[in-house]
PDB file of N, CA and C in Angstrom:
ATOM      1  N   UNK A   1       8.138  26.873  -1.760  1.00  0.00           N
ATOM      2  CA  UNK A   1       6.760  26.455  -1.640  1.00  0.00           C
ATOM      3  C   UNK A   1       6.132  27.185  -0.454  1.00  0.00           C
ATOM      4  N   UNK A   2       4.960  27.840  -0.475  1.00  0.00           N
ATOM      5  CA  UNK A   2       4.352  28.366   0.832  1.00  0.00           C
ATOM      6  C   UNK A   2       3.826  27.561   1.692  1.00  0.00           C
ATOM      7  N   UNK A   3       3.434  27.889   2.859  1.00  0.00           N
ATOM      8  CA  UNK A   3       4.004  26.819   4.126  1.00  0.00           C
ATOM      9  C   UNK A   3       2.504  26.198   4.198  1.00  0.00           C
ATOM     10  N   UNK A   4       1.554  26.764   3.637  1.00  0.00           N
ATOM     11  CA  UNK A   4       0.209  26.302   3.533  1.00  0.00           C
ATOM     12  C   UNK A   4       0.312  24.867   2.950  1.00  0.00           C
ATOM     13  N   UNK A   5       0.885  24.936   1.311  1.00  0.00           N
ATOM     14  CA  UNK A   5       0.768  23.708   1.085  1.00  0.00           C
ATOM     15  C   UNK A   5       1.530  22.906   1.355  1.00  0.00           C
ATOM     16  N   UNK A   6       3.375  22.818   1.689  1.00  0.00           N
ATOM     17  CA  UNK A   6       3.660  21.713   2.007  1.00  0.00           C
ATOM     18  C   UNK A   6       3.324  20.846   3.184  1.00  0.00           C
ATOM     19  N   UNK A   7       2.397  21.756   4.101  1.00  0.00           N
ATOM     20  CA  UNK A   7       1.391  20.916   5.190  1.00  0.00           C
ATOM     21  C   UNK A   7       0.411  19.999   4.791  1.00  0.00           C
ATOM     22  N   UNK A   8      -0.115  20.394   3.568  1.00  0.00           N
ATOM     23  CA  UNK A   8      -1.377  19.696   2.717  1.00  0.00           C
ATOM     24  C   UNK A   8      -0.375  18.655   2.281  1.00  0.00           C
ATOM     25  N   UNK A   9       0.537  18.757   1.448  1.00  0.00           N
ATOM     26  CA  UNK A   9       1.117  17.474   1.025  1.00  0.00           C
ATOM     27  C   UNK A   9       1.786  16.526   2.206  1.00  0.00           C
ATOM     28  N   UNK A  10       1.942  16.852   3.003  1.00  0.00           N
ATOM     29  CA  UNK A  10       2.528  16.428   4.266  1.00  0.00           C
ATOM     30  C   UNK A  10       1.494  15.670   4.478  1.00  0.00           C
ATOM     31  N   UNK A  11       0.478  15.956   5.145  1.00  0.00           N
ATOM     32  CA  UNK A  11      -0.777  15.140   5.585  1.00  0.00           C
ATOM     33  C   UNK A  11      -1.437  14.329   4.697  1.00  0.00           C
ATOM     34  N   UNK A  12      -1.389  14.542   3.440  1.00  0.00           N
ATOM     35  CA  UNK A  12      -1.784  13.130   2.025  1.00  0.00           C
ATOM     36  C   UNK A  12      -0.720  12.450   2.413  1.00  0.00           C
ATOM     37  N   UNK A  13       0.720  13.021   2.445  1.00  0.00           N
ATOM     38  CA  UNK A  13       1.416  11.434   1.945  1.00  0.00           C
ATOM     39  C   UNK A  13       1.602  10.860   3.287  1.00  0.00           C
ATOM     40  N   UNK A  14       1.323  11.617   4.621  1.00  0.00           N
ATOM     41  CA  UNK A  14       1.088  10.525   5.762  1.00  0.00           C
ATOM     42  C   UNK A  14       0.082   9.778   5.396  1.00  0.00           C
ATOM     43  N   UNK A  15      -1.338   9.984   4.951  1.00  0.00           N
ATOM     44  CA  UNK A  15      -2.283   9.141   5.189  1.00  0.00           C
ATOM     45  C   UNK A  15      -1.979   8.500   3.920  1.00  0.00           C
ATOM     46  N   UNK A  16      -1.194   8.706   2.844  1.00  0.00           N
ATOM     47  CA  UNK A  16      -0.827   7.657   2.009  1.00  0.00           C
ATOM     48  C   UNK A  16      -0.225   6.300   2.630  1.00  0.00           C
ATOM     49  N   UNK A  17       1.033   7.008   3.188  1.00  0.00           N
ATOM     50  CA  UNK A  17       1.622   6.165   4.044  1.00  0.00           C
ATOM     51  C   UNK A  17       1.172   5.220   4.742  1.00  0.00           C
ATOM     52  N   UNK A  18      -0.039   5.425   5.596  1.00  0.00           N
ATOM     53  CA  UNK A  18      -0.178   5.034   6.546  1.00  0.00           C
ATOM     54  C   UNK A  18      -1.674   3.840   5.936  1.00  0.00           C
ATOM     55  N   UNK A  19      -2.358   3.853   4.416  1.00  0.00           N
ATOM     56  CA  UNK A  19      -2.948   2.988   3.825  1.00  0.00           C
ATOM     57  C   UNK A  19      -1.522   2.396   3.123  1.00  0.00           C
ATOM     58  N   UNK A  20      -0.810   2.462   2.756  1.00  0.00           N
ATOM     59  CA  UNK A  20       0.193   1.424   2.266  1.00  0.00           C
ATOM     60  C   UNK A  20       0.622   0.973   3.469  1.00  0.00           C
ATOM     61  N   UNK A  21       0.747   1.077   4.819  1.00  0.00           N
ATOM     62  CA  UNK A  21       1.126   0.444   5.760  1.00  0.00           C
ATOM     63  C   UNK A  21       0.022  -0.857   6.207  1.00  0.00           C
ATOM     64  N   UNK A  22      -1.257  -0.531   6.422  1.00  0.00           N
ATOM     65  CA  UNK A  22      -2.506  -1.368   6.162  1.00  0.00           C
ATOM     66  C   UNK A  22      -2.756  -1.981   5.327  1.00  0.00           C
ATOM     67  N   UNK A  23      -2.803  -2.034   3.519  1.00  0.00           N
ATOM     68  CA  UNK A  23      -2.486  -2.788   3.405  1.00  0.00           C
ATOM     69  C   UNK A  23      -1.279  -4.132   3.674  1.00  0.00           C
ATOM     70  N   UNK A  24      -0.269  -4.122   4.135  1.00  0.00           N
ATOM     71  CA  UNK A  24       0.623  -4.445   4.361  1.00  0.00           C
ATOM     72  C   UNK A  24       0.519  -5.656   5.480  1.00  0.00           C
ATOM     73  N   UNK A  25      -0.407  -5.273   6.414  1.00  0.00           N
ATOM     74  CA  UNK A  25      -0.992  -5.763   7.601  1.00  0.00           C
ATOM     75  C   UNK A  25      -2.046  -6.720   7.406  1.00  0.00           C
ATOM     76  N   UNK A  26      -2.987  -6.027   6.760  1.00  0.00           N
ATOM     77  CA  UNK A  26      -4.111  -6.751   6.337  1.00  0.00           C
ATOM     78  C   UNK A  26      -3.929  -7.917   4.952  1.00  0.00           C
ATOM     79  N   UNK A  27      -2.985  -7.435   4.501  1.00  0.00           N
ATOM     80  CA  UNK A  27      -2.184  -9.054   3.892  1.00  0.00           C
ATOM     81  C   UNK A  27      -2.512  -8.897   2.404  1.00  0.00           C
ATOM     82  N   UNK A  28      -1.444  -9.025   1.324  1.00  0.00           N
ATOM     83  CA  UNK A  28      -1.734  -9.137  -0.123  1.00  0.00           C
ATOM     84  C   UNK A  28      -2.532 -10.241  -0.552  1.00  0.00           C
ATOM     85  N   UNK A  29      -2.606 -11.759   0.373  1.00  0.00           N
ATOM     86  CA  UNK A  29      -3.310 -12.939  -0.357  1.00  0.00           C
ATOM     87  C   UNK A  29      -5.165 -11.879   0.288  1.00  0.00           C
ATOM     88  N   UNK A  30      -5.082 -11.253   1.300  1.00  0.00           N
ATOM     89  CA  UNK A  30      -6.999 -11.149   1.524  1.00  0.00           C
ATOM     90  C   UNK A  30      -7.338 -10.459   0.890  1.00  0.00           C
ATOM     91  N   UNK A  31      -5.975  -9.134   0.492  1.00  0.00           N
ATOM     92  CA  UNK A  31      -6.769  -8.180  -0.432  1.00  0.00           C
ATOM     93  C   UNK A  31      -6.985  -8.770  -2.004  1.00  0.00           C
ATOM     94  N   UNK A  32      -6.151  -9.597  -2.204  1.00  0.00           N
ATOM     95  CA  UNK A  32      -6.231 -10.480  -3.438  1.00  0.00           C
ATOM     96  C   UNK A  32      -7.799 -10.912  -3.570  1.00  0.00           C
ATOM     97  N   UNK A  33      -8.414 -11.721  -2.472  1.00  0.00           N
ATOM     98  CA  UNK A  33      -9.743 -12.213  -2.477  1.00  0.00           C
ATOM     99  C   UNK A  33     -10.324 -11.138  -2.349  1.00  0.00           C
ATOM    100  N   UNK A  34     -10.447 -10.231  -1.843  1.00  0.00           N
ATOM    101  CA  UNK A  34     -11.749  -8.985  -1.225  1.00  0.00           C
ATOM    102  C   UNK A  34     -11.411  -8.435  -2.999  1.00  0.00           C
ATOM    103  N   UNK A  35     -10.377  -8.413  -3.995  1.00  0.00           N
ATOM    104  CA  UNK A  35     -10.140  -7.669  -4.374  1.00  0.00           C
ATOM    105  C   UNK A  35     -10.291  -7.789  -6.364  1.00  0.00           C
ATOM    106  N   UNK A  36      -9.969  -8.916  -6.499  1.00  0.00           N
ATOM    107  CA  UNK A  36      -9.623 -10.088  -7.718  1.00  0.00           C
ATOM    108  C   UNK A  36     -10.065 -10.654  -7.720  1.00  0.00           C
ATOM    109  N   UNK A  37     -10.068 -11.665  -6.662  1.00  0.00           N
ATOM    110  CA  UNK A  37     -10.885 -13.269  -7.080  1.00  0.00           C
ATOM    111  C   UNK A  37     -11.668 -13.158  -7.642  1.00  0.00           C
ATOM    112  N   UNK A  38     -13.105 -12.453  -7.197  1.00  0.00           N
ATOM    113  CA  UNK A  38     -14.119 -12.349  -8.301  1.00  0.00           C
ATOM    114  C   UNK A  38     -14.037 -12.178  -9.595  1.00  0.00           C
ATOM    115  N   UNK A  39     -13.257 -11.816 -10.303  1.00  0.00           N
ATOM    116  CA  UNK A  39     -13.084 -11.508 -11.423  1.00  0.00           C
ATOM    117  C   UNK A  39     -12.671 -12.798 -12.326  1.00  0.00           C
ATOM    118  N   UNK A  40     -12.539 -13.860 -11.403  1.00  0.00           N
ATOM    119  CA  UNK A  40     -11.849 -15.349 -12.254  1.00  0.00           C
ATOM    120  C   UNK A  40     -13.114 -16.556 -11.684  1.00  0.00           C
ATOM    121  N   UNK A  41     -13.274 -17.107 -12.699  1.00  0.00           N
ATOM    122  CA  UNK A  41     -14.047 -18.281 -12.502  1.00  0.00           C
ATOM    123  C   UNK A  41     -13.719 -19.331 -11.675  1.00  0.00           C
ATOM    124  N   UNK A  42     -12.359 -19.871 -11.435  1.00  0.00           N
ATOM    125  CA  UNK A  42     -11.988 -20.238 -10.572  1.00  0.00           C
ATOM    126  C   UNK A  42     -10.664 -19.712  -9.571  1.00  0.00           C
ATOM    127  N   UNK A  43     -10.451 -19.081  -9.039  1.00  0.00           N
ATOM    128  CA  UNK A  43     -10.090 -17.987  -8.283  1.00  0.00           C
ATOM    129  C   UNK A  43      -8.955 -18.746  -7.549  1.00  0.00           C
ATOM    130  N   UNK A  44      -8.985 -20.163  -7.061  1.00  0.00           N
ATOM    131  CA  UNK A  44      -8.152 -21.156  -5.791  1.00  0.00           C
ATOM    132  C   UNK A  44      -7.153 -21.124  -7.512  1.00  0.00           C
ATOM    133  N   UNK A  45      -7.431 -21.423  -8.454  1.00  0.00           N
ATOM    134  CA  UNK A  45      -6.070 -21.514  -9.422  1.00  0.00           C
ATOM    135  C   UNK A  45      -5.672 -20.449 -10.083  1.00  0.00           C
ATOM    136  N   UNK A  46      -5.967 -19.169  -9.660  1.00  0.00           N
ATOM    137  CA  UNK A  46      -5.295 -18.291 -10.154  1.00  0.00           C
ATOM    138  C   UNK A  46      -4.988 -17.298  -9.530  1.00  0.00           C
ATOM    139  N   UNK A  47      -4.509 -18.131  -7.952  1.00  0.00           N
ATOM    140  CA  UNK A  47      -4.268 -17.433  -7.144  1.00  0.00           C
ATOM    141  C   UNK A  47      -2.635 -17.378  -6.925  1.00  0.00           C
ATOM    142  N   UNK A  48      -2.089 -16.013  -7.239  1.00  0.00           N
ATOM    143  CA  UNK A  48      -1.028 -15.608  -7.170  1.00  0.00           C
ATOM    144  C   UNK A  48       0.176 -17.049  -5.818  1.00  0.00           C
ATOM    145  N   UNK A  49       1.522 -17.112  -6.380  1.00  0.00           N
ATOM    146  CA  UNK A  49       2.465 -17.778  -5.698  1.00  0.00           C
ATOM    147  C   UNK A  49       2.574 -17.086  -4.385  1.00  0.00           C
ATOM    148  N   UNK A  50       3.265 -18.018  -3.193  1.00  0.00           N
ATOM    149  CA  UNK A  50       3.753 -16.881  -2.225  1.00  0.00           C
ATOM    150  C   UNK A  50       4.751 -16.162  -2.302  1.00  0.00           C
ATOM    151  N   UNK A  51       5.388 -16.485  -3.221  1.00  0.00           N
ATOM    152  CA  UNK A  51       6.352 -15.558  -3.419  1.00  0.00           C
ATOM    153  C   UNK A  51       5.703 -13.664  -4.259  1.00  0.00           C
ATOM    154  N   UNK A  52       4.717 -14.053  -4.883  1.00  0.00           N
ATOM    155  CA  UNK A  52       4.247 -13.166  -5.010  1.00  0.00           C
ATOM    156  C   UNK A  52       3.558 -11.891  -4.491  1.00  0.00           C
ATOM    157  N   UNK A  53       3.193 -12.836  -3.359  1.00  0.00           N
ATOM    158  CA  UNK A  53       2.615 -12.493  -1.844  1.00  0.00           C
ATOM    159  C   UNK A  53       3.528 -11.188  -1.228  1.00  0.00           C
ATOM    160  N   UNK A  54       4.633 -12.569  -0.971  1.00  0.00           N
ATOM    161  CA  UNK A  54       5.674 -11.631  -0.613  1.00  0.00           C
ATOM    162  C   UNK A  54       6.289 -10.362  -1.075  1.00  0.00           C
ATOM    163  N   UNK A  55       6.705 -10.309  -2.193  1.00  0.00           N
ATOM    164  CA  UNK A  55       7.214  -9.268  -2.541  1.00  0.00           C
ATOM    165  C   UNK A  55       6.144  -8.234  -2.831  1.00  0.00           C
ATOM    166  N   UNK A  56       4.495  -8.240  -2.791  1.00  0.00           N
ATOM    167  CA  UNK A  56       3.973  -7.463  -2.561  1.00  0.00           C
ATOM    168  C   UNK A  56       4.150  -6.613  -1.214  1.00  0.00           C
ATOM    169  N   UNK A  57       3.759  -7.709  -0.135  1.00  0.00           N
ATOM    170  CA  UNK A  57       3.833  -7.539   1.339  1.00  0.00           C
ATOM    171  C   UNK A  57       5.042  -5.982   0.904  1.00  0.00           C
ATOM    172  N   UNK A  58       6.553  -6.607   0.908  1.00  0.00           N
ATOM    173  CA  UNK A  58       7.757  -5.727   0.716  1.00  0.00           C
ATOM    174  C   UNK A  58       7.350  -4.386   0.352  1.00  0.00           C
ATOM    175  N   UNK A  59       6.725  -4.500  -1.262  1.00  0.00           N
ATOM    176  CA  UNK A  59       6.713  -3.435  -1.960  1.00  0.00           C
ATOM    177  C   UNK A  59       5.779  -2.371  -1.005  1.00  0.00           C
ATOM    178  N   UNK A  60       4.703  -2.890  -0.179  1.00  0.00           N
ATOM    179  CA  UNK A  60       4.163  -1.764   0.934  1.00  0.00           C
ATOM    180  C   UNK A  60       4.679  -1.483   1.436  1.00  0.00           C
ATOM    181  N   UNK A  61       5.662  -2.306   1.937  1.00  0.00           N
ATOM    182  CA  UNK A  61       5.610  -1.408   3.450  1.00  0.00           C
ATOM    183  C   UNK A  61       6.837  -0.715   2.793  1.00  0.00           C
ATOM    184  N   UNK A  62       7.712  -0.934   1.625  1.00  0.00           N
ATOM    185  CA  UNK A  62       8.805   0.046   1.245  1.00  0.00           C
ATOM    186  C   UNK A  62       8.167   1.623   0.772  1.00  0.00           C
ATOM    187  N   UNK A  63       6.984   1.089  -0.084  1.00  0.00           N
ATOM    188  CA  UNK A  63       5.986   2.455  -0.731  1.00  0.00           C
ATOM    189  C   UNK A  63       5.796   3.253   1.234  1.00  0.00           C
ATOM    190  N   UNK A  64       5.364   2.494   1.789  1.00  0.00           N
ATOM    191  CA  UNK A  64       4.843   3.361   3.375  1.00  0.00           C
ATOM    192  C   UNK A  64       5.749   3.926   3.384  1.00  0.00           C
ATOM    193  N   UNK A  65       7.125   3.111   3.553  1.00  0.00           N
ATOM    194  CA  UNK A  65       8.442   4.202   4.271  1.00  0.00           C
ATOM    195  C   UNK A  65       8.837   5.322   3.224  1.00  0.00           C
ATOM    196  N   UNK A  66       8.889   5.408   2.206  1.00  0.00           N
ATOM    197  CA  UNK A  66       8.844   6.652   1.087  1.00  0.00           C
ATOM    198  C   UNK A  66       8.201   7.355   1.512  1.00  0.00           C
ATOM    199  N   UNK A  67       6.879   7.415   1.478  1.00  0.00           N
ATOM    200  CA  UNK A  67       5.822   7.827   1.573  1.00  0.00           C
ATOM    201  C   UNK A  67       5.618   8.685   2.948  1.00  0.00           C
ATOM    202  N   UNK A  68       6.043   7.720   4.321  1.00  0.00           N
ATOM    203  CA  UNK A  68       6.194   8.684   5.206  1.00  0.00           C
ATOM    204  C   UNK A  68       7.450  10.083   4.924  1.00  0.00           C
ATOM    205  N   UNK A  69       8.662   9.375   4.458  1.00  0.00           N
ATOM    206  CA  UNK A  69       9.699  10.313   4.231  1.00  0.00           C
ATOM    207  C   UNK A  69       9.643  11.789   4.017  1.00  0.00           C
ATOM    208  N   UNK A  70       8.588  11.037   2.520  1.00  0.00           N
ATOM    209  CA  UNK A  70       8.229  12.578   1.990  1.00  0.00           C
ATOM    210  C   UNK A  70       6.759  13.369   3.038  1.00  0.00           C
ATOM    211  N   UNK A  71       6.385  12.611   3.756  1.00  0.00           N
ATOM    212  CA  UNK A  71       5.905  13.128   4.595  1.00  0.00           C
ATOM    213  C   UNK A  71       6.107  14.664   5.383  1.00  0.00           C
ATOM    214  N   UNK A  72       7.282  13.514   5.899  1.00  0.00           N
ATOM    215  CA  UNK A  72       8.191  14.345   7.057  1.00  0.00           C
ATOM    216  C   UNK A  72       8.703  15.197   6.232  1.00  0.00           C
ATOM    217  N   UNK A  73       9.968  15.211   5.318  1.00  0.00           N
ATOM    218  CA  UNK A  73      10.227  16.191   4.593  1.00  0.00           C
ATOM    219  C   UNK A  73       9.300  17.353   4.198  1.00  0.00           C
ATOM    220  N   UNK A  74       8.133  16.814   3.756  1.00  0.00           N
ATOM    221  CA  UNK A  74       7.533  18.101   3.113  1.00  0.00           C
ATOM    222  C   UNK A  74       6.690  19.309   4.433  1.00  0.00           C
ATOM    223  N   UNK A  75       6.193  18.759   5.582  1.00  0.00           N
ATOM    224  CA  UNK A  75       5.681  19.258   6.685  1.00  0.00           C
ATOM    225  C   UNK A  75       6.447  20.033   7.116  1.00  0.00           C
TER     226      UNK A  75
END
């Protein structure tokens, strides 16, 4: 690969990274409301378990750490 682009992909999948890290922070139940709720008439009952929560929470910040990986790797 020429050294031009694996810098370009380097710097997407940091700032990939680094919005799957924010979400992560900023929390799956708020982005749920900023994000879904509207879309349901009543929104307080079809609001995802915490367990659901959770393993979102997980699935970021695991997508971040990939995400940086290939970061680093590709830079």
């Amino acid at each position: 690969m020429p050294r031009g682009e694996g810098i370009s992909v380097g710097v997407i999948m940091g700032v990939v990274s680094a919005g799957f890290l924010l979400a992560a922070v900023i929390g799956p139940r708020r982005l749920w409301w900023w994000l879904k709720a509207w879309s349901y008439r009543n929104p307080e009952q079809n609001e995802p378990s915490e367990a659901a929560f959770a393993v979102q929470r997980a699935a970021y910040v695991g997508f971040a750490i990939v995400s940086f990986m290939i970061a680093v790797n590709t830079a």
